[in-house]
N, C-alpha and C. Protein backbone atom coordinates (compact mmCIF):
# COMPACT_ATOMS: atom_id res chain seq x y z
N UNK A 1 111.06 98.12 77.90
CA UNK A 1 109.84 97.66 78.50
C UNK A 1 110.10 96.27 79.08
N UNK A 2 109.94 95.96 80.28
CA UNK A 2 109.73 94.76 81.16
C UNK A 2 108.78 94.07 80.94
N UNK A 3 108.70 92.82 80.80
CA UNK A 3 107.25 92.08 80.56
C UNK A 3 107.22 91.48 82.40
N UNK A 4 105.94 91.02 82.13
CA UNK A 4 105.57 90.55 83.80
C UNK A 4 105.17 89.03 83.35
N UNK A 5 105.63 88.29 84.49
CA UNK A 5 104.41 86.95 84.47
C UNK A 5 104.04 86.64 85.84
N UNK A 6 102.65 86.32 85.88
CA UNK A 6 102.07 85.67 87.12
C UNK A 6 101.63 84.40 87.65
N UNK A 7 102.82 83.52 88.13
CA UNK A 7 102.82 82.51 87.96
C UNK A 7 101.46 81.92 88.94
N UNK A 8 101.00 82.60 89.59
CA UNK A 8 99.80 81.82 90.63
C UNK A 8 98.54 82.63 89.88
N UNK A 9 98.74 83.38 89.03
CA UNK A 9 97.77 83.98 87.93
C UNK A 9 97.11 85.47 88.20
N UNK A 10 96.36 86.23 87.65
CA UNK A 10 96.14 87.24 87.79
C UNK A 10 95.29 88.31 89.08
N UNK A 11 94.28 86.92 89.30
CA UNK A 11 93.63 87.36 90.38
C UNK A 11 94.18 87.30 91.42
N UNK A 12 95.82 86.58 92.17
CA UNK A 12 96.48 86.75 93.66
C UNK A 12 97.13 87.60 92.93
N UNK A 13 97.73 88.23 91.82
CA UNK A 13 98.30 89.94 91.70
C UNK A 13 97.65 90.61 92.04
N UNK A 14 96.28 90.63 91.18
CA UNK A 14 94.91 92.00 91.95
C UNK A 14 95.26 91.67 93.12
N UNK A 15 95.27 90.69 94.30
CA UNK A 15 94.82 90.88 95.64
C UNK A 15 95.88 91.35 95.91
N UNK A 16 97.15 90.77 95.71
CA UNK A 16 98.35 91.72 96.11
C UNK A 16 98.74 93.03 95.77
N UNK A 17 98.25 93.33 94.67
CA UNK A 17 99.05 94.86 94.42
C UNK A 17 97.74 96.31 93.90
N UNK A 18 96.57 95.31 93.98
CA UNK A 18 95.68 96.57 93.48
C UNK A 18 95.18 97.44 94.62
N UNK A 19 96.03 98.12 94.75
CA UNK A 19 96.08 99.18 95.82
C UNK A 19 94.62 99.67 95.74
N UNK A 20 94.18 100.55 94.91
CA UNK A 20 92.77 101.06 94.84
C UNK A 20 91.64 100.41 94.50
N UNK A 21 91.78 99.01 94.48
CA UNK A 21 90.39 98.24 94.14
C UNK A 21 89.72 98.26 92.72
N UNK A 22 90.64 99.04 91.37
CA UNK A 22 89.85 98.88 90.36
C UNK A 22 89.93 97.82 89.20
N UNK A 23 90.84 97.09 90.10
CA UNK A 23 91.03 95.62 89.31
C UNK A 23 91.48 95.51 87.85
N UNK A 24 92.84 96.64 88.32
CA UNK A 24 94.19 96.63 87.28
C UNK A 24 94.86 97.24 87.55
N UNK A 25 96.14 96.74 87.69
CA UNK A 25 97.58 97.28 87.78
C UNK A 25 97.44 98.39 86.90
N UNK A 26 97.10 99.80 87.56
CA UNK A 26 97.61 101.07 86.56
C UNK A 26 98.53 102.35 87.05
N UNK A 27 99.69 101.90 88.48
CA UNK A 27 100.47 102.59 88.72
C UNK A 27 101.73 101.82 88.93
N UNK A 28 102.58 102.38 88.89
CA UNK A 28 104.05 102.00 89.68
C UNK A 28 104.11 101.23 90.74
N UNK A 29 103.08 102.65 92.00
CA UNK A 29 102.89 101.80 93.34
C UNK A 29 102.43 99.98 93.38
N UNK A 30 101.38 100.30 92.15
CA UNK A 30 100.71 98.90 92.17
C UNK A 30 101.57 97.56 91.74
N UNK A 31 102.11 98.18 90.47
CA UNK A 31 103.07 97.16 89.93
C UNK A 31 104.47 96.67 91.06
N UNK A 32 104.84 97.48 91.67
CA UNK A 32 105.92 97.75 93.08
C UNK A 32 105.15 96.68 94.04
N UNK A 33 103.94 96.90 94.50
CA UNK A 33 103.44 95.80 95.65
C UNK A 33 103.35 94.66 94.64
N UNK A 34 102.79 94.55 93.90
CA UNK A 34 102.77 92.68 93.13
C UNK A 34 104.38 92.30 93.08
N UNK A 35 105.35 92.88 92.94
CA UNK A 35 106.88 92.42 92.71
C UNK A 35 107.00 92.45 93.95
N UNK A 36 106.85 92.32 94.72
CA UNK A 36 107.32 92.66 96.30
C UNK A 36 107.06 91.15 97.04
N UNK A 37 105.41 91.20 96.46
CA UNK A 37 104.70 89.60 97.54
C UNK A 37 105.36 88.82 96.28
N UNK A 38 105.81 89.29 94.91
CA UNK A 38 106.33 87.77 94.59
C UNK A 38 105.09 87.14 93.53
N UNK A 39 103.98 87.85 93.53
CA UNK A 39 102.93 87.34 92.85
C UNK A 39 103.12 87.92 91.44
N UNK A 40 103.76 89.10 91.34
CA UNK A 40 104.10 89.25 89.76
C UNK A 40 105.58 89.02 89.64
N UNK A 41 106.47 88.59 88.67
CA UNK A 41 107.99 88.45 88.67
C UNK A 41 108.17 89.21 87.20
N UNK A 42 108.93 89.94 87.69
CA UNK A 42 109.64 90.43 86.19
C UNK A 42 110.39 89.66 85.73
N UNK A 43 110.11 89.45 84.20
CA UNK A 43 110.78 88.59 83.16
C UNK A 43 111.74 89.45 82.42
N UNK A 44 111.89 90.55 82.60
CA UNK A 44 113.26 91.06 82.00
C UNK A 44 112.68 92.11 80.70
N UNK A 45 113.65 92.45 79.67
CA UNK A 45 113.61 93.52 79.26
C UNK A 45 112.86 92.52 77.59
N UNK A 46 111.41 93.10 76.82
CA UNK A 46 110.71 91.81 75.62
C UNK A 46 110.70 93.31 74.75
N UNK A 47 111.02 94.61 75.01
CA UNK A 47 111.12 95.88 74.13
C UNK A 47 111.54 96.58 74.24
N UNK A 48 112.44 97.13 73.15
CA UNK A 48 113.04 98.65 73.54
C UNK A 48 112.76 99.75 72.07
N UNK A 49 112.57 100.99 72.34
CA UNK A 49 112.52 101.40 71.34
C UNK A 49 113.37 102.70 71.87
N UNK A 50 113.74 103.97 70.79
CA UNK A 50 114.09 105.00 71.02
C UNK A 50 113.13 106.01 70.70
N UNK A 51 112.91 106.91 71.69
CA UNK A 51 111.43 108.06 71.15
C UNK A 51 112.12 109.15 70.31
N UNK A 52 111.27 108.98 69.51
CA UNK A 52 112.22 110.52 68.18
C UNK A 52 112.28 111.54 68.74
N UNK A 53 111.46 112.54 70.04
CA UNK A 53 110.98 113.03 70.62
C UNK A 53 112.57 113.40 71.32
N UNK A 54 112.77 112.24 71.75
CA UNK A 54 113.82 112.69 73.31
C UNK A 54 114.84 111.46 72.95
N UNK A 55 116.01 111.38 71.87
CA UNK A 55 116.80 110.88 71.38
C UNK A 55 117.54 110.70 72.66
N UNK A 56 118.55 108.85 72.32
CA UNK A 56 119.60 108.68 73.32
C UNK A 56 120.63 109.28 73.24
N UNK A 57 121.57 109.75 74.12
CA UNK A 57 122.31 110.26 73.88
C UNK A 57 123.38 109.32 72.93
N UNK A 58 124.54 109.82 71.63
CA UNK A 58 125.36 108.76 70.91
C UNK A 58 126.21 108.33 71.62
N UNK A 59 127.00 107.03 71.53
CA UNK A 59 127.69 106.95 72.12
C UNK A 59 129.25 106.43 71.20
């Protein structure tokens, strides 16, 4: 999991990336336009887990 930060704050992300107007990042597309203008920056990898479900492969 990637954490985000918004350094000019949340409301120039909504304007940049909330594609559908419901005033939250809840797709890819959306999260994709805020990293793009620069208004959200990915901070890198803050979780990882493995799902019991769908194991990594060993290595």
């Amino acid at each position: 999991m990637h954490g985000l930060d918004f350094p000019a704050g949340y409301p120039t992300v909504l304007a940049d990336g909330d594609l559908d107007g419901d005033s939250v990042l809840d797709s890819t597309d959306e999260v994709h336009a805020a990293l793009a203008t620069g208004s959200a920056v990915d901070v890198g990898v803050v979780k990882q887990f493995e799902c019991p479900a769908i194991p990594l492969p060993r290595r």
